[in-house]
Protein backbone atom coordinates (compact mmCIF):
# COMPACT_ATOMS: atom_id res chain seq x y z
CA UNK A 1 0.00 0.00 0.00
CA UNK A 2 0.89 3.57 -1.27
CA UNK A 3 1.85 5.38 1.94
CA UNK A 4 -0.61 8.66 2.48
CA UNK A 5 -3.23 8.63 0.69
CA UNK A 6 -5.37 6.03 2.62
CA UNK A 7 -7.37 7.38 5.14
CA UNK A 8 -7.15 7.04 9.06
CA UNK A 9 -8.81 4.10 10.28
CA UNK A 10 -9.96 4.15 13.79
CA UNK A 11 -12.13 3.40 16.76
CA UNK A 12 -15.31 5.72 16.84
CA UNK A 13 -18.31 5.63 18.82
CA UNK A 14 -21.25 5.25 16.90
CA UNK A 15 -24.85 6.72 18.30
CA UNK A 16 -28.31 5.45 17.72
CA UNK A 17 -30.91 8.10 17.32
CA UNK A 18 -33.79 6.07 18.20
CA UNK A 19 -32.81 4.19 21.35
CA UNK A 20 -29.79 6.33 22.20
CA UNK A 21 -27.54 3.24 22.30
CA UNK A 22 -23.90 3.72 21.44
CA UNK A 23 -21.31 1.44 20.84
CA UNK A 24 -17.79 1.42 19.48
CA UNK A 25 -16.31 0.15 16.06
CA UNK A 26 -14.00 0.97 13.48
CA UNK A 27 -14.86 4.02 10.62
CA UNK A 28 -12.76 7.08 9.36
CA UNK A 29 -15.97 8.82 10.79
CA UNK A 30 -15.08 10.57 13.90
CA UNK A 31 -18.32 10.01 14.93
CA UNK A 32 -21.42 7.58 13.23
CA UNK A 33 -24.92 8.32 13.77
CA UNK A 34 -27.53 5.37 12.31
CA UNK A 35 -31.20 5.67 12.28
CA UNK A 36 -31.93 2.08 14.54
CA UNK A 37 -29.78 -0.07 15.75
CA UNK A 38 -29.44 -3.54 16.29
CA UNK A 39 -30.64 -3.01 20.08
CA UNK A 40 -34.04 -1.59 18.74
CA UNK A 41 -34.09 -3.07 15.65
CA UNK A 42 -37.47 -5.09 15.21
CA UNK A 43 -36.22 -7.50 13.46
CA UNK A 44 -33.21 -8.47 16.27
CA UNK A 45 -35.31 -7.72 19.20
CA UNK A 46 -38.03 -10.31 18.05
CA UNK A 47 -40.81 -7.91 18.10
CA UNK A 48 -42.18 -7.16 14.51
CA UNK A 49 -45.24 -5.80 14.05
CA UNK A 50 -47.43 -6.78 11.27
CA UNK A 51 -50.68 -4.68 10.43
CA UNK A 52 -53.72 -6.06 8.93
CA UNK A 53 -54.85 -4.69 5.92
CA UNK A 54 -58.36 -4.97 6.30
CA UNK A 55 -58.25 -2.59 9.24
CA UNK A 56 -56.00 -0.14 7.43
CA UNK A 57 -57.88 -0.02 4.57
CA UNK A 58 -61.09 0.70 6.56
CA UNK A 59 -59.56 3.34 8.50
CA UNK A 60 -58.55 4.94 5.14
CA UNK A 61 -62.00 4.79 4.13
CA UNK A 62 -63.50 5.88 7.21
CA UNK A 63 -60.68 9.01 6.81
CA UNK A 64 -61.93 10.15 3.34
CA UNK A 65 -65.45 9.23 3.47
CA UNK A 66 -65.25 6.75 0.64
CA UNK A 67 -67.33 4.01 1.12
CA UNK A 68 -66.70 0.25 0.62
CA UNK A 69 -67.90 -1.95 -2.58
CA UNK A 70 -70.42 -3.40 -0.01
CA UNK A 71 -71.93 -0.44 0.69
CA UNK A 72 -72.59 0.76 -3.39
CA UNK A 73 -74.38 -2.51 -4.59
């Protein structure tokens, strides 16, 4: 490797804006900042939440007024 013109790589602390978490690894960053970590991640915490449709799409209608094909016939 060429000497100089690589960056510095070092040890940063790197901030969660949802949770607040932080933890250290290695970036040319002095400092990270991610949306979700892996701490409040759904997905690694083990509690996804999965929204029925039906009940979305009635709320929709019930926010616009439309009514449902059940309703026209």
């Amino acid at each position: 490797m060429k000497k100089g013109i690589h960056p510095d790589y070092k040890t940063v602390t790197y901030r969660c804006t949802t949770c607040g978490n932080t933890f250290e690894g290695g970036s040319t960053l002095d400092e990270v900042v991610v949306d979700t970590c892996s701490n409040c991640h759904p997905f690694y915490t083990g509690k996804k939440k999965r929204g029925k449709a039906a009940g979305r799409v009635e709320r929709f209608n019930q926010r616009y007024g439309r009514k449902s094909d059940e309703d026209e016939e």
